[in-house]
Protein backbone atom coordinates (compact mmCIF):
# COMPACT_ATOMS: atom_id res chain seq x y z
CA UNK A 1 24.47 33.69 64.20
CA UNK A 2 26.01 36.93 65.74
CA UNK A 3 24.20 40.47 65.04
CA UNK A 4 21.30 38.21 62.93
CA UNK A 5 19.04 40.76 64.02
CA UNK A 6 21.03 43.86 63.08
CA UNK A 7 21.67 42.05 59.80
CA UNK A 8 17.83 41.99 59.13
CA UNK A 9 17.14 45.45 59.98
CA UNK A 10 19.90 46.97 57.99
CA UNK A 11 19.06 44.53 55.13
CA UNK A 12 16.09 46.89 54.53
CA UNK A 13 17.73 49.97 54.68
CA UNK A 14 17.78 52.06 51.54
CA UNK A 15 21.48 52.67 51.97
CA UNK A 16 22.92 49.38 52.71
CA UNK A 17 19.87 46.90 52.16
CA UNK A 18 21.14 45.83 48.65
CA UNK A 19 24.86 45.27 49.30
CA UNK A 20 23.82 43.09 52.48
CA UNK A 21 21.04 41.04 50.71
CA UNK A 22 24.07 40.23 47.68
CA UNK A 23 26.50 39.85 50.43
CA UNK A 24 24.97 37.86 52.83
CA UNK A 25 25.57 37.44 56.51
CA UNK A 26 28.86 38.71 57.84
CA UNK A 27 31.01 37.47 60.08
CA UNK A 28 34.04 39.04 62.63
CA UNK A 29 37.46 39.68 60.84
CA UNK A 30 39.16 39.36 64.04
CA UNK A 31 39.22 37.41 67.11
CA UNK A 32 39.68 38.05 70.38
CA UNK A 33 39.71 35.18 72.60
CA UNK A 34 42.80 36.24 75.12
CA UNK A 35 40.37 39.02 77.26
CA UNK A 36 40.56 42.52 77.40
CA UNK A 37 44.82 42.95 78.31
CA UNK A 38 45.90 40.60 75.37
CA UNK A 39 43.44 42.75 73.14
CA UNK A 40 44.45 45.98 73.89
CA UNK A 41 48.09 44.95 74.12
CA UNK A 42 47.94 43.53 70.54
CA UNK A 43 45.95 46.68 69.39
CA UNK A 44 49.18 49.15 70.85
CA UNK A 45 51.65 46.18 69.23
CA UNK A 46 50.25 46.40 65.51
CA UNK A 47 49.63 50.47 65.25
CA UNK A 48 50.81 51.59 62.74
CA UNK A 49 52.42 48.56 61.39
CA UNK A 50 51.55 46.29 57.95
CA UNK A 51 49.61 43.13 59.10
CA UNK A 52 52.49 40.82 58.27
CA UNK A 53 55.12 43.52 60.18
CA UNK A 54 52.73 43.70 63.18
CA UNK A 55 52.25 39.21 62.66
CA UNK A 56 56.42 38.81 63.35
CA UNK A 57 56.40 41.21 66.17
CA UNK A 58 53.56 40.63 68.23
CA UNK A 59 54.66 36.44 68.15
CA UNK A 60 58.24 37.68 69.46
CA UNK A 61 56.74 39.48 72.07
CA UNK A 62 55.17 36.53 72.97
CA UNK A 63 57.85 34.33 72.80
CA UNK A 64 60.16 36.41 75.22
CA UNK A 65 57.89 35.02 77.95
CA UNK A 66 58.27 31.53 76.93
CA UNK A 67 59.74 29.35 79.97
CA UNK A 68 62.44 27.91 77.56
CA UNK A 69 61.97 28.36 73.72
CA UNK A 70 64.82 26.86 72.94
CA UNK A 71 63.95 23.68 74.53
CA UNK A 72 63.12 20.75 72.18
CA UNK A 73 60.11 20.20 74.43
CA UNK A 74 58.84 23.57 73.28
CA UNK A 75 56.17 23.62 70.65
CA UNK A 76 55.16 26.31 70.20
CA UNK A 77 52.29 26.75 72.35
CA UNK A 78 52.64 30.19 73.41
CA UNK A 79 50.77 31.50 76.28
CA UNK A 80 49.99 35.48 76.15
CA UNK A 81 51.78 37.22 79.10
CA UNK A 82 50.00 38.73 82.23
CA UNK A 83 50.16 42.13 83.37
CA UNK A 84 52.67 41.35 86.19
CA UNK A 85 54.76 39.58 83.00
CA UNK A 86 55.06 42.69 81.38
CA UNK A 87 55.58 45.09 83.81
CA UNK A 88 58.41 42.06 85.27
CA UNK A 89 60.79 42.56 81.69
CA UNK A 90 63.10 44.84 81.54
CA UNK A 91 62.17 47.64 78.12
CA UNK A 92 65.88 46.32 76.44
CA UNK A 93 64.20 42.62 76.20
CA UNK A 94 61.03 44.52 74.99
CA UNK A 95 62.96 46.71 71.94
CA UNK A 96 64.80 42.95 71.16
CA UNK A 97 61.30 41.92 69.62
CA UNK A 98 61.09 44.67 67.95
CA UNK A 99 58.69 47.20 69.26
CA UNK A 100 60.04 50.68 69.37
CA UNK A 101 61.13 52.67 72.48
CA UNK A 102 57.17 53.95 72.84
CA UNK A 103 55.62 51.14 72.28
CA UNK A 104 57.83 49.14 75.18
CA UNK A 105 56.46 52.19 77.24
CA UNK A 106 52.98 52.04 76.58
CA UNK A 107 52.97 48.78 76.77
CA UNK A 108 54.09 48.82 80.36
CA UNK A 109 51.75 51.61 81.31
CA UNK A 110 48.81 49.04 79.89
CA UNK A 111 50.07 46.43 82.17
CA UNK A 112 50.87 48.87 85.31
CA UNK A 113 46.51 50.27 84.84
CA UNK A 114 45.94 46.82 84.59
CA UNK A 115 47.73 45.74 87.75
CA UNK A 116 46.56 48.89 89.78
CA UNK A 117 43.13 48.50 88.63
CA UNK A 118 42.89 52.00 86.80
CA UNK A 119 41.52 49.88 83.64
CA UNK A 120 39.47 47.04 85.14
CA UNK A 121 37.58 44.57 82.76
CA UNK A 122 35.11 43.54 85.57
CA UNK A 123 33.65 46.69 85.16
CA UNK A 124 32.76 46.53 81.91
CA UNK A 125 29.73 44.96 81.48
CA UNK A 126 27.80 47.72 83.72
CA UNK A 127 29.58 50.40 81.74
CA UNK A 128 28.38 51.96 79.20
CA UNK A 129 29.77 52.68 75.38
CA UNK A 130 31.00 56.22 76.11
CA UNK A 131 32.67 54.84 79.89
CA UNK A 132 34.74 52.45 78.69
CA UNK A 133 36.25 54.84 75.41
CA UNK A 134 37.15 57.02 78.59
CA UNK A 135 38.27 54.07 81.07
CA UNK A 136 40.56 52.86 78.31
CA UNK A 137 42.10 55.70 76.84
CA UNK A 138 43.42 56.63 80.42
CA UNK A 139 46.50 54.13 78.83
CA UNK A 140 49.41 55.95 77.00
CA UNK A 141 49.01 54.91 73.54
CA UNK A 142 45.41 54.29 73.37
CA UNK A 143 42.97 56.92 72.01
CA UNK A 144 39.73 56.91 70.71
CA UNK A 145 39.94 54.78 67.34
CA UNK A 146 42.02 52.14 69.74
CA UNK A 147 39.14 51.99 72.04
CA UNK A 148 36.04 51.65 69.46
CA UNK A 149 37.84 48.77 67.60
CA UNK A 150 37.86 47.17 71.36
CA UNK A 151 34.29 47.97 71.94
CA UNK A 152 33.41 46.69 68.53
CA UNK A 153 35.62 43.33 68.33
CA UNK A 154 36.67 42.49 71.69
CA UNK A 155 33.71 43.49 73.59
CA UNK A 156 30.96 43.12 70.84
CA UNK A 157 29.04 46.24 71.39
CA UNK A 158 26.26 46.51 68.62
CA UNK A 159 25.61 50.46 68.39
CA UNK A 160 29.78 51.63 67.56
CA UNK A 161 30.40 54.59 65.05
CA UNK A 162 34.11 54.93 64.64
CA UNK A 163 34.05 58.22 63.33
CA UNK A 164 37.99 58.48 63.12
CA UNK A 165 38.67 55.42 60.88
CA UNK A 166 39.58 55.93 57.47
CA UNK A 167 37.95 53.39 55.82
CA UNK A 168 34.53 53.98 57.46
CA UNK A 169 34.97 57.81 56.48
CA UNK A 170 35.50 56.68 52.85
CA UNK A 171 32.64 54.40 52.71
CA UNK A 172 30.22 57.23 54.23
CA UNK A 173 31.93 59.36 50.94
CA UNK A 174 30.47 56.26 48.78
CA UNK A 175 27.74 55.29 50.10
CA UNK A 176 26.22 59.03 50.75
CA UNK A 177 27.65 60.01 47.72
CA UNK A 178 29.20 62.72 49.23
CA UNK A 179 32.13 65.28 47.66
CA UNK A 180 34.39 64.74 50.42
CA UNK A 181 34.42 62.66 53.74
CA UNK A 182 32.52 63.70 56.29
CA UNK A 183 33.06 65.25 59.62
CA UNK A 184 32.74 62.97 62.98
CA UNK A 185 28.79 65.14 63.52
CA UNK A 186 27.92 64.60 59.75
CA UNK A 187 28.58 61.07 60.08
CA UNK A 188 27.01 60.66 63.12
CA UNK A 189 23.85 62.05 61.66
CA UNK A 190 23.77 60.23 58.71
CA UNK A 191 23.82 56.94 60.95
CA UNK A 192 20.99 57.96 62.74
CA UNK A 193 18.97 55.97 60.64
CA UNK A 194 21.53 52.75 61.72
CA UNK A 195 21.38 53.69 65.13
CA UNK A 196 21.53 50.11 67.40
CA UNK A 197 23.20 48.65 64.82
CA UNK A 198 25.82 50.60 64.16
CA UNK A 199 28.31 47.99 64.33
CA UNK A 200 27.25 45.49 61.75
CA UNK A 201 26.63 48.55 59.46
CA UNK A 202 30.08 49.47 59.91
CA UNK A 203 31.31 45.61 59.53
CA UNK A 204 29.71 46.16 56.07
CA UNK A 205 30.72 49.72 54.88
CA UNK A 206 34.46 47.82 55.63
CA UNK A 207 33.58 45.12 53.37
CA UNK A 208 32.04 47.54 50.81
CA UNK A 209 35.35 49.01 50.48
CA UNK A 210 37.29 45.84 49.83
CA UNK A 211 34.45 45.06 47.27
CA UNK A 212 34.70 46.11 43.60
């Protein structure tokens, strides 16, 4: 089972412990099988977009690459474009799928790093946490939030703190019982006592939320 051992530890923290032991193990909410460009280009596709919004789009961006969609022989099995797909279509076939103006853009700046080797996933596995937030957010459209959600779902890194995501600054509130959320240094003190397994803890202060 993935993060068993982070589960164990944080099961006996004072903070968590009980909500894990009821819960039980916990498992990835996404999945990221298409590598690091199909990742991050999904993760610039749904910002600021409702799930089902961000659904429609991203499988019409998708489709635009099909050979022949129309074809009776097509069924539907989509594959994700490549880098040198992306940068190949023009931005007006981009905006048709329904991604706005700066999305088309950043989109192509992903795939132009990507072809040019400024972002280069063979690097990653001798790069650390901190390297790859800055290798990554060299793309228009990608900051830091973008990048720890990579680290943390695409790339499984165990010891993430997203200290800009809502949700995780609510939970803190909560679960600290705190007057109002915390700063990025407050929270990243208060997970000291999380620290390697900062990931999972954040998996469940997410699930905590959606709990009642």
């Amino acid at each position: 089972m993935p993060h068993a051992a982070s589960i164990k530890h944080l099961s006996r923290d004072k903070h968590l412990g009980k909500f894990i032991r009821a819960h039980g193990p916990i498992t990835f909410r996404r999945d990221h099988t298409g590598g690091a460009f199909r990742s991050l280009a999904e993760s610039i596709i749904y910002q600021q977009l409702s799930g089902k919004a961000a659904d429609t789009i991203c499988k019409r961006f998708i489709v635009l690459f099909a050979p022949n969609p129309t074809s009776p022989r097509f069924r539907g099995a989509r594959k994700f474009p490549t880098p040198e797909d992306v940068l190949k279509i023009k931005v007006t076939k981009l905006r048709s799928a329904g991604l706005s103006q700066q999305k088309a853009g950043y989109l192509k700046d992903l795939a132009a790093k990507f072809k040019d080797g400024t972002i280069n996933p063979k690097l990653f596995d001798r790069m650390s946490d901190a390297e790859i937030v800055e290798h990554v957010t060299r793309v228009k459209g990608i900051g830091e939030w973008t990048a720890h959600m990579f680290l943390m779902f695409t790339l499984g890194r165990p010891d993430i703190l997203p200290t800009g995501d809502l949700g995780i600054q609510k939970a803190f509130q909560k679960v600290f019982k705190l007057k109002k959320k915390p700063s990025p240094e407050k929270m990243a003190k208060l997970a000291q006592c999380w620290s390697g397994h900062r990931t999972v803890a954040c998996f469940y202060l997410w699930r905590m939320l959606d709990s009642k």
